[in-house]
Protein backbone atom coordinates (compact mmCIF):
# COMPACT_ATOMS: atom_id res chain seq x y z
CA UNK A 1 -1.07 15.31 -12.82
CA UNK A 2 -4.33 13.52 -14.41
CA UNK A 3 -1.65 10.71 -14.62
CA UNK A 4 -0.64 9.99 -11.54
CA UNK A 5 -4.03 10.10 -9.83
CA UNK A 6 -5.24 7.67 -12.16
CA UNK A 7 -2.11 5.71 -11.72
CA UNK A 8 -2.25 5.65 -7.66
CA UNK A 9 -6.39 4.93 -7.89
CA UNK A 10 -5.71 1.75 -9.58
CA UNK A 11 -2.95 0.56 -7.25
CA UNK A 12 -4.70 1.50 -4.34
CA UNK A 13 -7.55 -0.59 -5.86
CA UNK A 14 -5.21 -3.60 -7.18
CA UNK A 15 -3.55 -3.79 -3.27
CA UNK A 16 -6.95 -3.47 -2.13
CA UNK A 17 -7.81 -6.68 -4.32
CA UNK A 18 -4.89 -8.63 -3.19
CA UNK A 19 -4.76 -7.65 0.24
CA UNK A 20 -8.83 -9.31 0.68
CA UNK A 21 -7.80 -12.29 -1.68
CA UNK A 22 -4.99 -13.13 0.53
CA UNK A 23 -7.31 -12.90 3.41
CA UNK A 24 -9.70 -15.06 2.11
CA UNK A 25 -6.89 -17.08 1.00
CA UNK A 26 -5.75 -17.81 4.28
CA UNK A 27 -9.10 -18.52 5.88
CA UNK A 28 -9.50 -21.23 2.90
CA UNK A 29 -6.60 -22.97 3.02
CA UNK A 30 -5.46 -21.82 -0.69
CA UNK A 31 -2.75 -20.21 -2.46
CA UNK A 32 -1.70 -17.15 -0.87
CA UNK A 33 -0.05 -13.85 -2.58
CA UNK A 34 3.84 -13.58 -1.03
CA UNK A 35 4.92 -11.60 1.23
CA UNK A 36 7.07 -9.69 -1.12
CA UNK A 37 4.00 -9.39 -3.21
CA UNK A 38 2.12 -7.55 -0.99
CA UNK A 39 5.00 -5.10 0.26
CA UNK A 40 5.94 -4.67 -3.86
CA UNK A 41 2.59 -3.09 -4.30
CA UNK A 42 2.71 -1.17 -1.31
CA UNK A 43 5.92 0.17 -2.42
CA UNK A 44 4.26 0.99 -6.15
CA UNK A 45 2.06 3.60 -4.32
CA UNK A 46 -0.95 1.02 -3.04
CA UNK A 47 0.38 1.72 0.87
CA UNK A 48 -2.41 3.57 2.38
CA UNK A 49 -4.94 1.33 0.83
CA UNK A 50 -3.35 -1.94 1.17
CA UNK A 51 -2.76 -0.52 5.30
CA UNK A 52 -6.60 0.66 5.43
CA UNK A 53 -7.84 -2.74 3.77
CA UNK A 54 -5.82 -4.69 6.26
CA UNK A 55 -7.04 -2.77 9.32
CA UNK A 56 -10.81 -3.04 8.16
CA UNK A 57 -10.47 -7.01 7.29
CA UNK A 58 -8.16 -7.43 9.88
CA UNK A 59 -5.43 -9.36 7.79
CA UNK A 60 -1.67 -9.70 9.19
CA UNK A 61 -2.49 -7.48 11.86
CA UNK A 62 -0.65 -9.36 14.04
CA UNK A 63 2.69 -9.16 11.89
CA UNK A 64 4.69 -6.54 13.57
CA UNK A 65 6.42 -6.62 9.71
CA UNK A 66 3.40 -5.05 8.35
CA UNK A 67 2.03 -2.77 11.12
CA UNK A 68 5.33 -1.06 11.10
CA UNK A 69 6.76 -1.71 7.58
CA UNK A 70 3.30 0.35 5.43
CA UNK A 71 3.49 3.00 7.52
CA UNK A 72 6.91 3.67 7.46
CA UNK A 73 6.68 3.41 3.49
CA UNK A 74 3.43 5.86 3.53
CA UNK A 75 5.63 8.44 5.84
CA UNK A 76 8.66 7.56 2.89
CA UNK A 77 6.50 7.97 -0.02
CA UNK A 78 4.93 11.55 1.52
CA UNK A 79 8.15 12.50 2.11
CA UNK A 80 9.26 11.61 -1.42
CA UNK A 81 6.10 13.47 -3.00
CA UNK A 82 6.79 16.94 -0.46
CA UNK A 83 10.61 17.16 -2.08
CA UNK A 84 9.41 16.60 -5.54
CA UNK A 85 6.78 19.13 -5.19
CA UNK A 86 8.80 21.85 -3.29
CA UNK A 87 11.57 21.04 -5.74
CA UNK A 88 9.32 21.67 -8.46
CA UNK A 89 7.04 24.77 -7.61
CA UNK A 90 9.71 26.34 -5.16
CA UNK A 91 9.14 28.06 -1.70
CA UNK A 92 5.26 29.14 -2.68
C-alpha cells in the first residue's frame, strides 16, 4: 500500500510539473510537452492533478479533448481501483 501512495504522489507531482511547464511554454513561445505526453501521464495515475493544475493555471481549458478526456480517465481509473479492491477484500 506504502507503494502505491508514494508512487501516485510523485506522478501527481511530475503531471503537475509538466502541466505548468507547458503553460509557460506556450505563453513563451518555446518547446512544448506533446499532447500524448500529457494524456500518458494522466493515464500513469497523474489525472486528478494534471486536471486540478490545469483548472487553477488555466491551461488547455479550452480543448474540449482535455476537459472531457481527464475526467473520463479519473472516473476509469476509480473504477479500476473499486474492482481491484472489492476483488481483493470481498463484500466487507
Amino acid at each position: 500500500m506504502r507503494f502505491w501512495l508514494v508512487y501516485i504522489a510523485a506522478v501527481s507531482v511530475a503531471a503537475l510539473f509538466i502541466t505548468v511547464y507547458d503553460k509557460r511554454a506556450a505563453v513563451c513561445g518555446k518547446w512544448r510537452i506533446s499532447e500524448k505526453m500529457l494524456f500518458f501521464t494522466a493515464l500513469l495515475g497523474g489525472s486528478v492533478s494534471m486536471y486540478l493544475t490545469m483548472k487553477t493555471v488555466r491551461h488547455k481549458t479550452r480543448h474540449k479533448r482535455f476537459m472531457i478526456g481527464l475526467p473520463i480517465i479519473i472516473i476509469l481509473q476509480i473504477a479500476a481501483v473499486s474492482a481491484i479492491c472489492y476483488i481483493k477484500y470481498g463484500r466487507s
